[in-house]
N, C-alpha and C. Protein backbone atom coordinates (compact mmCIF):
# COMPACT_ATOMS: atom_id res chain seq x y z
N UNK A 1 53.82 -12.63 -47.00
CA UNK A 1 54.81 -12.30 -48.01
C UNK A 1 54.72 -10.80 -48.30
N UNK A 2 55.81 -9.78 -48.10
CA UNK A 2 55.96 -9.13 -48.49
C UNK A 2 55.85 -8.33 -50.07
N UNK A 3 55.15 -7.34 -50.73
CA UNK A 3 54.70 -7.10 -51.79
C UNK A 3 55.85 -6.73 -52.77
N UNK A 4 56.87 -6.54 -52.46
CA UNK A 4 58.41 -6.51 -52.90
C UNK A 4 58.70 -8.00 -53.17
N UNK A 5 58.08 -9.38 -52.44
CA UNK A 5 58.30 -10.52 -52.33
C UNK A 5 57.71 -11.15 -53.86
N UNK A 6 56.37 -10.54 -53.63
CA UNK A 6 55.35 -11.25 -54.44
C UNK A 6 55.52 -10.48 -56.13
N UNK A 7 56.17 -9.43 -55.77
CA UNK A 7 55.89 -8.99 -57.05
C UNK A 7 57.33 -9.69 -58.20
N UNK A 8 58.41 -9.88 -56.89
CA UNK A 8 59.48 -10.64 -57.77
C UNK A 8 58.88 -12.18 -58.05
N UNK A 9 58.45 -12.73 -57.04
CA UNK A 9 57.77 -14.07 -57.71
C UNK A 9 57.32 -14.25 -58.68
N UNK A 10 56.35 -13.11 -58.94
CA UNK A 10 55.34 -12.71 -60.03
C UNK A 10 56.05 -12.47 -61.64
N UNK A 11 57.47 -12.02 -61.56
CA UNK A 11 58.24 -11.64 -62.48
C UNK A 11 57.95 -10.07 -63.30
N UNK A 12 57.25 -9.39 -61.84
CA UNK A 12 56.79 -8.14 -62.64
C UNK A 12 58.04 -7.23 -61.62
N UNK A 13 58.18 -5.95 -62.55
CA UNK A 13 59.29 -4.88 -62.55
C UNK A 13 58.19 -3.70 -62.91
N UNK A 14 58.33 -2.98 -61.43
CA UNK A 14 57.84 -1.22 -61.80
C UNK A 14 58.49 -0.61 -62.49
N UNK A 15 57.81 0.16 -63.07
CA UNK A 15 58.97 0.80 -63.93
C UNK A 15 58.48 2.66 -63.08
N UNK A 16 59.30 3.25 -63.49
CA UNK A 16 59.52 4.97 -63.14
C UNK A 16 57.79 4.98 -62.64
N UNK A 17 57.46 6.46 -62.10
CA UNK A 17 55.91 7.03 -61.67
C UNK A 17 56.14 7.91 -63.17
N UNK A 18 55.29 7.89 -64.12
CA UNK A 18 54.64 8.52 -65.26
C UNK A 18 54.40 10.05 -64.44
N UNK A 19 55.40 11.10 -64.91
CA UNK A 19 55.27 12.45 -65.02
C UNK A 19 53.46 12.67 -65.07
N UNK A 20 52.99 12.99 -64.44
CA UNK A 20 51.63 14.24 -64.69
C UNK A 20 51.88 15.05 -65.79
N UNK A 21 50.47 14.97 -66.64
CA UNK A 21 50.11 15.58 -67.60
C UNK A 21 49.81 16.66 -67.65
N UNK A 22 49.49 17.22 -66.52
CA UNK A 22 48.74 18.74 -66.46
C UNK A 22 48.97 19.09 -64.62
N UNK A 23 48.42 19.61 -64.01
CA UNK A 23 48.43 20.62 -62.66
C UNK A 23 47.97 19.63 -61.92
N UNK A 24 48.31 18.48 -61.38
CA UNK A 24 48.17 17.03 -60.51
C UNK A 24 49.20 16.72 -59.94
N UNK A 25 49.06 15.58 -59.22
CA UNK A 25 50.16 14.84 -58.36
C UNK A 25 49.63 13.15 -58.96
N UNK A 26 51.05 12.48 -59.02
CA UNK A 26 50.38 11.12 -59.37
C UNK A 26 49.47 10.38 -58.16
N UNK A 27 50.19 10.81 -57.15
CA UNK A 27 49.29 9.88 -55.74
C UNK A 27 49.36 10.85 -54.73
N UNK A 28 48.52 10.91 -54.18
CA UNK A 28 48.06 11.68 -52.99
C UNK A 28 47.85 10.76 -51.70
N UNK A 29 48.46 11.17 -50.61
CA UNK A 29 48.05 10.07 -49.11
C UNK A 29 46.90 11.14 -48.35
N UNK A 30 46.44 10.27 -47.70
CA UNK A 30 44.88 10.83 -46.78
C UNK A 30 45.25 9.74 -45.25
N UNK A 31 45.66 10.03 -44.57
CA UNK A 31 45.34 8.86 -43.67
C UNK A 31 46.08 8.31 -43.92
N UNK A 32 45.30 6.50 -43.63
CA UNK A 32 45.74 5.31 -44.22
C UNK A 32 45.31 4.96 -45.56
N UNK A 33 45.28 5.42 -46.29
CA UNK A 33 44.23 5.73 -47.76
C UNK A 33 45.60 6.69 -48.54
N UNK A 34 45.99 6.08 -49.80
CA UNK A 34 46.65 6.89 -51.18
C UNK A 34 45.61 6.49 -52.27
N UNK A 35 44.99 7.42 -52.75
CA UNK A 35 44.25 7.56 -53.87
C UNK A 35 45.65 8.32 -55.16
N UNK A 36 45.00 7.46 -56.43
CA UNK A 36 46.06 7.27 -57.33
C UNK A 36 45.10 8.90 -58.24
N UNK A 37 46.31 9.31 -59.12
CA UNK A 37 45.68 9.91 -60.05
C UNK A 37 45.45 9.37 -61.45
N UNK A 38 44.34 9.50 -62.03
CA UNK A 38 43.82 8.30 -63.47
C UNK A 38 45.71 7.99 -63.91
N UNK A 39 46.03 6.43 -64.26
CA UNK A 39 47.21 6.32 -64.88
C UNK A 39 46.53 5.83 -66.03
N UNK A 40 47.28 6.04 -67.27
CA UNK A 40 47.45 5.67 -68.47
C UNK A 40 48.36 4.89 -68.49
N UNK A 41 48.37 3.84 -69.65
CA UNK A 41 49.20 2.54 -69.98
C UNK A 41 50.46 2.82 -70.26
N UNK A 42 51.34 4.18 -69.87
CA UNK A 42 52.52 4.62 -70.40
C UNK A 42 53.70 3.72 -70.09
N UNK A 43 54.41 2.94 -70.80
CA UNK A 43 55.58 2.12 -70.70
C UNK A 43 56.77 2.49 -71.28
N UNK A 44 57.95 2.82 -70.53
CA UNK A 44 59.30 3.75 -70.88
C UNK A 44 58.71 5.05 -71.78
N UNK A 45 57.97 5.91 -70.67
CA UNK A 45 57.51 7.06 -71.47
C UNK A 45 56.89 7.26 -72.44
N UNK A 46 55.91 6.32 -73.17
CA UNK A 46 55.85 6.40 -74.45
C UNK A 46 53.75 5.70 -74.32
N UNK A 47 53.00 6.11 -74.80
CA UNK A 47 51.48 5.29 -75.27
C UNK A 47 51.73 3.86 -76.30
N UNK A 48 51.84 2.54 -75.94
CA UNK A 48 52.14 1.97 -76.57
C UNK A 48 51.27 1.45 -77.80
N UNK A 49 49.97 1.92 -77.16
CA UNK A 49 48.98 1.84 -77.87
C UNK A 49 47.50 3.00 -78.26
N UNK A 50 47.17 3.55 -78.97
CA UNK A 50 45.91 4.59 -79.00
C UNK A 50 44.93 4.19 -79.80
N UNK A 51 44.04 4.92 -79.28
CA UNK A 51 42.67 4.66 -80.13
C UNK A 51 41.85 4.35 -79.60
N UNK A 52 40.25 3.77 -80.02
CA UNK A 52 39.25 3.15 -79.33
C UNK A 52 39.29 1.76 -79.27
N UNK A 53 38.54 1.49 -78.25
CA UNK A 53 38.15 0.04 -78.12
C UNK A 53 36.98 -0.65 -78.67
N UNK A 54 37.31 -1.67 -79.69
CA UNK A 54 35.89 -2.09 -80.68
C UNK A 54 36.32 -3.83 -81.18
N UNK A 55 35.69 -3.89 -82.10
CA UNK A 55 35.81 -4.86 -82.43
C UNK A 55 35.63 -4.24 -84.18
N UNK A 56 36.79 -4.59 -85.08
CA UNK A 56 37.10 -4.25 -86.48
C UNK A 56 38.42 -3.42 -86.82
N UNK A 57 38.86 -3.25 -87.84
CA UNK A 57 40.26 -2.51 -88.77
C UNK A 57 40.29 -1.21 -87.54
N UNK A 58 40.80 -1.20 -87.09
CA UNK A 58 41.51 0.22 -86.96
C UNK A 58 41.18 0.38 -85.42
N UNK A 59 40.66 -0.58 -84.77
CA UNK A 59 40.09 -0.30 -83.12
C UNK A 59 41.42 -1.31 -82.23
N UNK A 60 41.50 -1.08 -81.31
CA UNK A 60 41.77 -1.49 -80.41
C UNK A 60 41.02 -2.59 -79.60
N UNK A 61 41.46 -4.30 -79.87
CA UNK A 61 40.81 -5.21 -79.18
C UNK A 61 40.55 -5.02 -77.37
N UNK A 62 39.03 -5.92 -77.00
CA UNK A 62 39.11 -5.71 -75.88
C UNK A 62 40.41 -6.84 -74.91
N UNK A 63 41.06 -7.59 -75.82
CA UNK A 63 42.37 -8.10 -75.30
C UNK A 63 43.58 -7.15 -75.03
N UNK A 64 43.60 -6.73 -76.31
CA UNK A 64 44.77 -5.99 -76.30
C UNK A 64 44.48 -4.62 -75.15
N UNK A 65 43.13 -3.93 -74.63
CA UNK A 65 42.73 -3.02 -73.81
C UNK A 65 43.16 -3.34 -72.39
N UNK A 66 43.10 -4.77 -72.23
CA UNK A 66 43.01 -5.41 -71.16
C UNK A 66 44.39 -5.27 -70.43
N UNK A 67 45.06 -5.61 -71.45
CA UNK A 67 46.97 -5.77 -71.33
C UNK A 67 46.96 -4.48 -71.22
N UNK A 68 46.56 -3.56 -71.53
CA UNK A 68 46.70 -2.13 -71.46
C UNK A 68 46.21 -1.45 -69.55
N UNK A 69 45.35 -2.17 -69.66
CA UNK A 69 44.67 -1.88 -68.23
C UNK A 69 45.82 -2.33 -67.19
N UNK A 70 46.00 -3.61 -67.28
CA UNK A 70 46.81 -4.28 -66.44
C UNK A 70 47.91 -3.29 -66.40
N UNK A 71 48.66 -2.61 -67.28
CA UNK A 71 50.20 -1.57 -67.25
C UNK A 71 49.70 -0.33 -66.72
N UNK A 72 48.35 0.22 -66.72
CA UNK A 72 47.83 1.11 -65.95
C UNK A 72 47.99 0.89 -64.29
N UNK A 73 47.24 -0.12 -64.05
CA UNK A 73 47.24 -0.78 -62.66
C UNK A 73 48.43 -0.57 -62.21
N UNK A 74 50.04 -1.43 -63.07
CA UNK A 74 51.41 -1.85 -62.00
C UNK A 74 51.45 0.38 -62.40
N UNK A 75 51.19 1.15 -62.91
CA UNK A 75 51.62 2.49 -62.90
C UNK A 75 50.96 2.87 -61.70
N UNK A 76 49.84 2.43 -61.16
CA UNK A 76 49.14 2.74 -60.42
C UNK A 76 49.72 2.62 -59.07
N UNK A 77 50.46 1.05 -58.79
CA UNK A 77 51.30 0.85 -58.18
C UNK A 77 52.67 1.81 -57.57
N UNK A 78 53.22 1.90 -58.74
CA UNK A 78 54.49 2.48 -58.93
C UNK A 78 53.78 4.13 -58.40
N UNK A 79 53.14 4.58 -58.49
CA UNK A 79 52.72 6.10 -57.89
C UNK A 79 52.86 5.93 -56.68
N UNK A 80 51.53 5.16 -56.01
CA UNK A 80 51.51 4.70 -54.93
C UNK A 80 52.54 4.52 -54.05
N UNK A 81 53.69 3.92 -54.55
CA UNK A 81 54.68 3.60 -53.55
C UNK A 81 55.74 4.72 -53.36
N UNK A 82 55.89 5.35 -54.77
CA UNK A 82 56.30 6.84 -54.59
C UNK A 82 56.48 7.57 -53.02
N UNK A 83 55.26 7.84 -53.42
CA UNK A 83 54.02 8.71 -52.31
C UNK A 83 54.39 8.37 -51.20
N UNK A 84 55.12 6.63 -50.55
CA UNK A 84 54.45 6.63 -49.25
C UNK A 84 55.87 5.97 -48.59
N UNK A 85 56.80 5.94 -49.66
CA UNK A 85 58.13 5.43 -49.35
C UNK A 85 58.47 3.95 -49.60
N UNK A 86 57.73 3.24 -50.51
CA UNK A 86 57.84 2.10 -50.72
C UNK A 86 56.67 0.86 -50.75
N UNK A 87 56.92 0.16 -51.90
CA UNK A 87 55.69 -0.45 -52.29
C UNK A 87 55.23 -1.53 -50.76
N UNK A 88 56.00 -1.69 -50.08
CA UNK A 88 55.91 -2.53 -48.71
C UNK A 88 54.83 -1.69 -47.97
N UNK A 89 54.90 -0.63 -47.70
CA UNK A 89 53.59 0.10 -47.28
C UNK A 89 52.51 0.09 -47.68
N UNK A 90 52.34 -0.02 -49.14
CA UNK A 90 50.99 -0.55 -49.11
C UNK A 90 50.09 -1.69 -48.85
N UNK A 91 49.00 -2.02 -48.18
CA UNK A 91 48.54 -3.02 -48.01
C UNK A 91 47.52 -3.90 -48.49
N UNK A 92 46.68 -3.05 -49.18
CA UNK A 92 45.91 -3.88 -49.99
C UNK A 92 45.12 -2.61 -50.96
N UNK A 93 44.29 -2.76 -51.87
CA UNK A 93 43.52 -1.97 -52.73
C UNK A 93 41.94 -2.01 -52.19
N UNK A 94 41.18 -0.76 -52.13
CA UNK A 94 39.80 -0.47 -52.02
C UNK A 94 38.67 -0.31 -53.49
N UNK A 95 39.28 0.08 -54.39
CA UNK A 95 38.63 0.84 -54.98
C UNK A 95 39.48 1.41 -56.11
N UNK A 96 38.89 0.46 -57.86
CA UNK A 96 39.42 0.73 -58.53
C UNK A 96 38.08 1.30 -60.03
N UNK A 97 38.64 2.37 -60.38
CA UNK A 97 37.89 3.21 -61.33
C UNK A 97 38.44 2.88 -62.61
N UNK A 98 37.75 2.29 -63.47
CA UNK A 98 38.49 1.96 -64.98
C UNK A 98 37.55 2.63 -65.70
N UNK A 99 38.14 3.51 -66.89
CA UNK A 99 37.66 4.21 -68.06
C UNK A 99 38.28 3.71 -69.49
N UNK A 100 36.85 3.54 -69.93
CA UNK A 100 37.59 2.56 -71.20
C UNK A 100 37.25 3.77 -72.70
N UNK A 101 37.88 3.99 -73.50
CA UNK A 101 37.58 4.81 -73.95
C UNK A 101 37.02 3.97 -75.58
N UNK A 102 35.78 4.41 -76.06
CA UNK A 102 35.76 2.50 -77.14
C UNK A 102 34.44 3.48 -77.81
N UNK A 103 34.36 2.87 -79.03
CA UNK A 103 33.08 3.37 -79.59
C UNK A 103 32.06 2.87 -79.40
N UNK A 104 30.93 3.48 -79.60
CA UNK A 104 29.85 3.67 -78.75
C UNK A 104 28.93 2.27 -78.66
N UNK A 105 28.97 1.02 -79.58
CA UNK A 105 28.41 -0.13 -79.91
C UNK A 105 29.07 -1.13 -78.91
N UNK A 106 30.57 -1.03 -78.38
CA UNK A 106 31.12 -1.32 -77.78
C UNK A 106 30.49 -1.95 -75.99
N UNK A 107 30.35 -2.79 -75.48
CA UNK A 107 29.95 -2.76 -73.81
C UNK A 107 30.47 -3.81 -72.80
N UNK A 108 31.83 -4.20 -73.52
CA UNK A 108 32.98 -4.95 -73.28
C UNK A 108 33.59 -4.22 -71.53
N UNK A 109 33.52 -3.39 -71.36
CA UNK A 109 34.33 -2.43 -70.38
C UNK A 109 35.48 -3.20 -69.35
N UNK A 110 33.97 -4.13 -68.17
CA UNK A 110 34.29 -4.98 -67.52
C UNK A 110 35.13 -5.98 -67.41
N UNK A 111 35.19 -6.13 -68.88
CA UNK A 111 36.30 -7.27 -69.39
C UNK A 111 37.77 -6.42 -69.22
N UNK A 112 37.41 -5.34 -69.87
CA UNK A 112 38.96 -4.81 -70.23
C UNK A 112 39.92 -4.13 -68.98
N UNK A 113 38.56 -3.45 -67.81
CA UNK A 113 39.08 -3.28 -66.54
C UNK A 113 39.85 -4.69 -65.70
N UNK A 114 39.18 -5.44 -66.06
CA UNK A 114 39.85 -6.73 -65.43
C UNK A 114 41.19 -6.48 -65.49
N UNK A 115 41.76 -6.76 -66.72
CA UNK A 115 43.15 -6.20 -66.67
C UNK A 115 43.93 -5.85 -65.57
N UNK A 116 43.45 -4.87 -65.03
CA UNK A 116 43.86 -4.29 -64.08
C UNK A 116 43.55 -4.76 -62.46
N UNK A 117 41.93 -5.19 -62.39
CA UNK A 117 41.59 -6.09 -61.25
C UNK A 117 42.52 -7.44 -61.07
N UNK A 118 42.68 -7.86 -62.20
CA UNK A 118 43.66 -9.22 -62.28
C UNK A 118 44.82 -9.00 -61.63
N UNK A 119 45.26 -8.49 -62.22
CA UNK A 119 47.44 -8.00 -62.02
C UNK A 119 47.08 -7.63 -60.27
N UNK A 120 46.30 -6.76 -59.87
CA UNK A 120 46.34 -6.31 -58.63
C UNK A 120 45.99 -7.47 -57.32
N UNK A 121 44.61 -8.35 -57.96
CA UNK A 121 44.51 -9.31 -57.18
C UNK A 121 45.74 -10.28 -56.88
N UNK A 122 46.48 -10.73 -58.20
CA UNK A 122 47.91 -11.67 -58.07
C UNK A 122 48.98 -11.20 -57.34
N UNK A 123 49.23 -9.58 -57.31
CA UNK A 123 49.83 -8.60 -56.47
C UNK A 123 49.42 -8.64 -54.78
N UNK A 124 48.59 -8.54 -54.34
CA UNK A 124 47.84 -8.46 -52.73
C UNK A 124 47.11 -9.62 -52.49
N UNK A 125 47.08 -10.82 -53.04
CA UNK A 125 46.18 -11.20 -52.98
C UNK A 125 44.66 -11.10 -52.29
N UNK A 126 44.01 -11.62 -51.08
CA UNK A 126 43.04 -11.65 -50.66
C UNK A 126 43.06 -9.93 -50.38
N UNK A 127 43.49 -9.28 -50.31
CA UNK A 127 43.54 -7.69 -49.84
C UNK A 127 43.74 -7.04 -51.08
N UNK A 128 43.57 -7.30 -51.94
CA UNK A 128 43.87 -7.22 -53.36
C UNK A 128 42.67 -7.06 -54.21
N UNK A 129 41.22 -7.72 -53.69
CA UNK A 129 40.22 -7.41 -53.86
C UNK A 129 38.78 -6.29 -53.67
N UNK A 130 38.88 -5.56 -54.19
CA UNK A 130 38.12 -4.25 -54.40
C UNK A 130 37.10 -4.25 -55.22
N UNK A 131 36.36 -2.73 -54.61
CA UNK A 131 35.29 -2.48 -55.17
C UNK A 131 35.48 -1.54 -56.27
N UNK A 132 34.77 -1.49 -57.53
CA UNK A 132 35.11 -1.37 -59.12
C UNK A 132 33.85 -0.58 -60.06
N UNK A 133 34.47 0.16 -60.66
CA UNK A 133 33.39 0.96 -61.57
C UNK A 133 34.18 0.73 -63.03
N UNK A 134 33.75 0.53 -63.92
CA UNK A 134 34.59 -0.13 -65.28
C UNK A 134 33.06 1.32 -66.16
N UNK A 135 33.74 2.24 -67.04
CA UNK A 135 33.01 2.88 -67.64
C UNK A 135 33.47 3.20 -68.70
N UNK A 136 32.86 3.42 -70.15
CA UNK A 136 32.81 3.65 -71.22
C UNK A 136 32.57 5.48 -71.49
N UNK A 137 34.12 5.77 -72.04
CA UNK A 137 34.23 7.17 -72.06
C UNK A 137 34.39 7.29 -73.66
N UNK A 138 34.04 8.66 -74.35
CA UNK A 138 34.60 9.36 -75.74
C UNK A 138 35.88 9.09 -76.14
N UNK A 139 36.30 9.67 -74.93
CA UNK A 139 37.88 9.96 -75.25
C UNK A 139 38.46 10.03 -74.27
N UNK A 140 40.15 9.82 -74.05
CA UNK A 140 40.91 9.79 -73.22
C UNK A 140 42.20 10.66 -73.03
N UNK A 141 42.96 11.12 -72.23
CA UNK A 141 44.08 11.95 -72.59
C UNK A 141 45.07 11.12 -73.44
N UNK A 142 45.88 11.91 -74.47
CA UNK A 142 46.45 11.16 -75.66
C UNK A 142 46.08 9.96 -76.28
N UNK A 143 44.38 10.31 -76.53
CA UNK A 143 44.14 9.12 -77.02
C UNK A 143 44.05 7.98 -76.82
N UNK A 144 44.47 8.06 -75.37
CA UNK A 144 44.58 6.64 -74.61
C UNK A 144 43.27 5.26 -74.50
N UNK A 145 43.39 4.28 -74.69
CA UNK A 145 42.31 3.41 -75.11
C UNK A 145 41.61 3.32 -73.59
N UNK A 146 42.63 3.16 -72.58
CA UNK A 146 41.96 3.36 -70.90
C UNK A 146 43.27 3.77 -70.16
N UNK A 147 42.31 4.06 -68.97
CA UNK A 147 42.89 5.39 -67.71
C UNK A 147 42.73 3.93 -66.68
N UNK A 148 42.70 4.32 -65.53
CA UNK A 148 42.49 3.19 -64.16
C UNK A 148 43.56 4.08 -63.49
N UNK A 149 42.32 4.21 -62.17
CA UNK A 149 42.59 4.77 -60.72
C UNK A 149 42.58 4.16 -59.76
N UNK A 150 43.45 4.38 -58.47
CA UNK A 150 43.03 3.22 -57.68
C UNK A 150 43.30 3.79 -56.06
N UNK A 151 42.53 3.61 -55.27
CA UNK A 151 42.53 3.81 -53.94
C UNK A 151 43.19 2.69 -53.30
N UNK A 152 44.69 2.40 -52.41
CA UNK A 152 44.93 1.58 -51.66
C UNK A 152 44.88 2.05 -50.07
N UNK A 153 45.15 0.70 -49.45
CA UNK A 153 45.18 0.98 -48.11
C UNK A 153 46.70 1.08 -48.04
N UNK A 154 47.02 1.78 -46.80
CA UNK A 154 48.61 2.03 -46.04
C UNK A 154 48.46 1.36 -44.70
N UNK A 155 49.99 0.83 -44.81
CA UNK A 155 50.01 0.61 -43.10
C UNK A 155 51.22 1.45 -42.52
C-alpha cells in the first residue's frame, strides 16, 4: 500500500511544511536518507500549545505532549515529502530524536515521544519502526512543550 494510500485510510491530512524559524531548511536529502529539521507541533501556523511538561496547574500533561508529538511527527512527514517530490518516496523511518521540554521532576519523556513513534509506525508500518532518543530539555523554540526529528529512508 502506498503511503498516500495508508495515510487516507488512516484519516490523516498533511497540512503545509512549517516555514523555518531561523537560517535552516525543513528537510535536507543525503542519498537515500532525508533527515528532517527539529519540527514543532505547529498546526495552521500557529503553537497550539506552550509550556512545560509536568504534572499540576499550569504544565502541560504528558497526554496532551504526546498529541503534540504525534503533529510534530505528520510535520515531519510533510517536510520530508516536500524535499523529495512526494510523500510516495518515502519509504520507511530510521531514526527519530524527541525533545521534550518539562520541568526538571518530570521523566515521562518516552511516553510523550511515543506520540510521534505511534502516528509514524501506523503510517509505514513494519518500515515505520526506528531507532529513538526521547530527551528532557529547559526549553524549546517558542516555548514549545516538544521538537521531534526524523531521519527517513527514500526510494
Amino acid at each position: 500500500m502506498s503511503v498516500t494510500a495508508r495515510l487516507a485510510e488512516l484519516g490523516i491530512e498533511l497540512g503545509e511544511v512549517v516555514p523555518p524559524l531561523a537560517a535552516y531548511v525543513p528537510a535536507k536529502v543525503h542519498g537515500d536518507l532525508v533527515y528532517t529539521s527539529g519540527q514543532l507541533p505547529m498546526l495552521e501556523g500557529r503553537m497550539p500549545v506552550v509550556g512545560k511538561v509536568g504534572d499540576g496547574e499550569g504544565l502541560v500533561s504528558a497526554d496532551d505532549a504526546a498529541a503534540l508529538a504525534r503533529q510534530c511527527a505528520l510535520n515531519a512527514v510533510s517536510a520530508a515529502a516536500a524535499a523529495v517530490g512526494g510523500v510516495d518516496r518515502l519509504t520507511g523511518v530510521l531514526k527519530v530524536t524527541g525533545f521534550v521540554a518539562s520541568v526538571p521532576e518530570f521523566t515521562g519523556h518516552p511516553t510523550v515521544i511515543n506520540g510521534a513513534s505511534t502516528v509514524l509506525g501506523e503510517i509505514f508500518g513494519e518500515s515505520g519502526r526506528h531507532a529513538r532518543s526521547a530527551v528532557g530539555v529547559a526549553a524549546l523554540p517558542l516555548d514549545s512543550p516538544v521538537e521531534v526529528e526524523v531521519v527517513f529512508s527514500l526510494s
